[in-house]
Protein backbone atom coordinates (compact mmCIF):
# COMPACT_ATOMS: atom_id res chain seq x y z
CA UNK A 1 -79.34 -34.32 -140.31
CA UNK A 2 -77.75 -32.62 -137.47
CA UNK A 3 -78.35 -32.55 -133.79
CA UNK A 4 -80.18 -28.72 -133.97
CA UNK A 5 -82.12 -30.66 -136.99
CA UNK A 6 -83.15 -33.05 -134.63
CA UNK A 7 -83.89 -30.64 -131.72
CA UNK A 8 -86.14 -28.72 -133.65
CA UNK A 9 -88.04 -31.80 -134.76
CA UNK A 10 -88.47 -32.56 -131.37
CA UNK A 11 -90.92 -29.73 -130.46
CA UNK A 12 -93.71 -30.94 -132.60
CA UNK A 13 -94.01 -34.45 -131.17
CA UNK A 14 -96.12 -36.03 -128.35
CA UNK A 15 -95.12 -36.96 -125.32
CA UNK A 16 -95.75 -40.63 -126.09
CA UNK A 17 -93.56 -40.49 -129.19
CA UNK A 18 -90.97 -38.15 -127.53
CA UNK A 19 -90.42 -40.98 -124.81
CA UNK A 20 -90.24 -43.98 -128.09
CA UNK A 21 -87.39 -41.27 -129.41
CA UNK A 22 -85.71 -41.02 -126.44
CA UNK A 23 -85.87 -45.05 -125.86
CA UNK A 24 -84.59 -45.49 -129.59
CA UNK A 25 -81.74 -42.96 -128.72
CA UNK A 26 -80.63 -44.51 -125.32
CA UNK A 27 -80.56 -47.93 -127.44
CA UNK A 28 -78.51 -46.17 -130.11
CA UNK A 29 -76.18 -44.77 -127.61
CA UNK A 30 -75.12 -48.03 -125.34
CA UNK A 31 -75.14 -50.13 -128.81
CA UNK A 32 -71.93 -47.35 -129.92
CA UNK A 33 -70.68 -47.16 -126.14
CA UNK A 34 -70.30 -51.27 -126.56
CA UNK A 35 -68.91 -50.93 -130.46
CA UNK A 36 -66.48 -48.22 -128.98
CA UNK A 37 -65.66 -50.92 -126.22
CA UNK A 38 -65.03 -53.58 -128.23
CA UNK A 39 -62.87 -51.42 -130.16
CA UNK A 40 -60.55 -50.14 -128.06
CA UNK A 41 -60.40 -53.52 -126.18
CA UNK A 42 -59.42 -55.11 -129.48
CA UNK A 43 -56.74 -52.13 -130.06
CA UNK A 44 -55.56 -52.50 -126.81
CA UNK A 45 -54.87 -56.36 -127.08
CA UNK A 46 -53.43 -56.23 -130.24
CA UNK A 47 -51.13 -53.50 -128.64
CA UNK A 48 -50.29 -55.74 -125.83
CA UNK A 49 -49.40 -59.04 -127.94
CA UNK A 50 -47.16 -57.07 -130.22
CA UNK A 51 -45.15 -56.34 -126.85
CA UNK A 52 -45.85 -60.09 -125.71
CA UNK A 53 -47.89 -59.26 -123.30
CA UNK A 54 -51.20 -60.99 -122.46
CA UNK A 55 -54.56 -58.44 -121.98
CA UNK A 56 -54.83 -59.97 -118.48
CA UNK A 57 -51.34 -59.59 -117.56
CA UNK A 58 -51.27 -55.75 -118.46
CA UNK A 59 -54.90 -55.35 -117.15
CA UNK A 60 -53.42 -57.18 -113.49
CA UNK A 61 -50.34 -54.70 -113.71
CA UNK A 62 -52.57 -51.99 -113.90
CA UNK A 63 -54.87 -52.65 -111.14
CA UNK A 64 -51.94 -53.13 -109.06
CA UNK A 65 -50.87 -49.50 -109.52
CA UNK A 66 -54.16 -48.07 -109.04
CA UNK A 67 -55.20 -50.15 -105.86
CA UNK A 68 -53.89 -47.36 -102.87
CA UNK A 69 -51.90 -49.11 -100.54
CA UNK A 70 -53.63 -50.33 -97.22
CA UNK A 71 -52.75 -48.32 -94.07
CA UNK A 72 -49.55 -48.57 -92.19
CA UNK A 73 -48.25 -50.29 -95.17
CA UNK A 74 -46.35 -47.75 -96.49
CA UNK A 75 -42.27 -47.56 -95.81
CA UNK A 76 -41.68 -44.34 -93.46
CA UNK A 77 -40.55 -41.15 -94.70
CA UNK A 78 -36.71 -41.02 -94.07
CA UNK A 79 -36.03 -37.80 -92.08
CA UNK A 80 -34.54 -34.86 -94.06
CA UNK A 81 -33.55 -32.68 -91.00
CA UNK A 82 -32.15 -33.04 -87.66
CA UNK A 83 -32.02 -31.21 -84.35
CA UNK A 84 -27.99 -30.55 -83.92
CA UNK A 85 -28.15 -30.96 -79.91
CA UNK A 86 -31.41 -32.96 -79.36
CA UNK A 87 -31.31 -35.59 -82.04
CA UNK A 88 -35.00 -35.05 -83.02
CA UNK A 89 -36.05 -35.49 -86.49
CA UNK A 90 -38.48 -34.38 -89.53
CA UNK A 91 -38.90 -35.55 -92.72
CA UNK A 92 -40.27 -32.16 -94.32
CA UNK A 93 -44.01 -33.31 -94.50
CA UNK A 94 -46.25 -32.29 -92.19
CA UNK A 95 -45.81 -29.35 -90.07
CA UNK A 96 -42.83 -27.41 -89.06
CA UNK A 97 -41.78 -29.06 -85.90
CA UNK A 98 -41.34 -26.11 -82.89
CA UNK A 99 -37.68 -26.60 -82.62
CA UNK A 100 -37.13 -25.80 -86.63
CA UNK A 101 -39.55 -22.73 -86.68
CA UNK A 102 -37.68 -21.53 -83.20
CA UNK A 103 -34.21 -22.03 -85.23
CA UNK A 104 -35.43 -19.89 -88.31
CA UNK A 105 -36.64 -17.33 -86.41
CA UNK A 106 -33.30 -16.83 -84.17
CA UNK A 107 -31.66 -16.46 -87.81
CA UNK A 108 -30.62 -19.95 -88.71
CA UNK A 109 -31.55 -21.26 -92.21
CA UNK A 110 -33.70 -24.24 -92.66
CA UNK A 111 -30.30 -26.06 -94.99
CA UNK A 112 -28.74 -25.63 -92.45
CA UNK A 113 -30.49 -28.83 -90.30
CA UNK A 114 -30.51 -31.01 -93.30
CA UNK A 115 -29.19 -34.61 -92.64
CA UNK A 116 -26.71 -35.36 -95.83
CA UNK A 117 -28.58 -37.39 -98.78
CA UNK A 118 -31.73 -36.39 -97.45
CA UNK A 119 -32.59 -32.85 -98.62
C-alpha cells in the first residue's frame, strides 16, 4: 500500500477513527525514529572501537568542538597591516580603518601596508 493509498483511505473515516490512525501512526513513527537510533548508535560504536576509541570519548571530543568558545576567550587577531609613520594597526576584519581608506584613495595599494607573514 502506498502513502496516496493511504491518503485516499483517509477521506472516508470519522473523526474518532481518523484521530486512533493518527495515534497508531505517531506510535509507528517514534518506535522507527528509536530503531533508527539504536542503529546508528550501534554503527557508530562499532566504528569507534575498530579505531580504539570509546563512544564516550569520541562523543566528549565532539561536544568540545561544537561548544562556541566563551567571550574574551578567544586569542586576538594578529594584525595584517600597519600604518608606516603612525604605528597603528588592523588585522583585516572589521572595517577599513580611516587611515587605510585615506591611503587607497591618495593612490597607494592596500599590499602595500601589509606587515610580513601576516597577509
Amino acid at each position: 500500500m502506498t502513502a496516496s493509498d493511504v491518503l485516499t483511505a483517509l477521506k472516508a473515516l470519522s473523526v474518532e477513527d481518523l484521530d486512533k490512525v493518527i495515534t497508531a501512526a505517531e506510535q509507528e513513527r517514534q518506535a522507527k525514529r528509536e530503531a533508527g537510533r539504536k542503529a546508528l548508535l550501534e554503527e557508530v560504536r562499532a566504528k569507534a572501537e575498530a579505531l580504539g576509541l570509546s563512544l564516550n570519548a569520541l562523543l566528549e571530543g565532539a561536544a568540545d568542538r561544537d561548544r562556541p568558545s566563551p567571550k574574551g576567550t578567544r586569542a586576538p587577531v594578529r594584525p595584517k597591516y600597519r600604518h608606516p609613520e603612525t604605528g597603528e594597526t588592523w588585522s583585516g576584519r572589521g572595517s577599513t580603518p580611516s587611515w587605510l581608506k585615506r591611503l587607497e584613495k591618495e593612490g597607494r595599494r592596500r599590499e602595500d601596508f601589509a606587515i610580513d607573514g601576516g597577509a
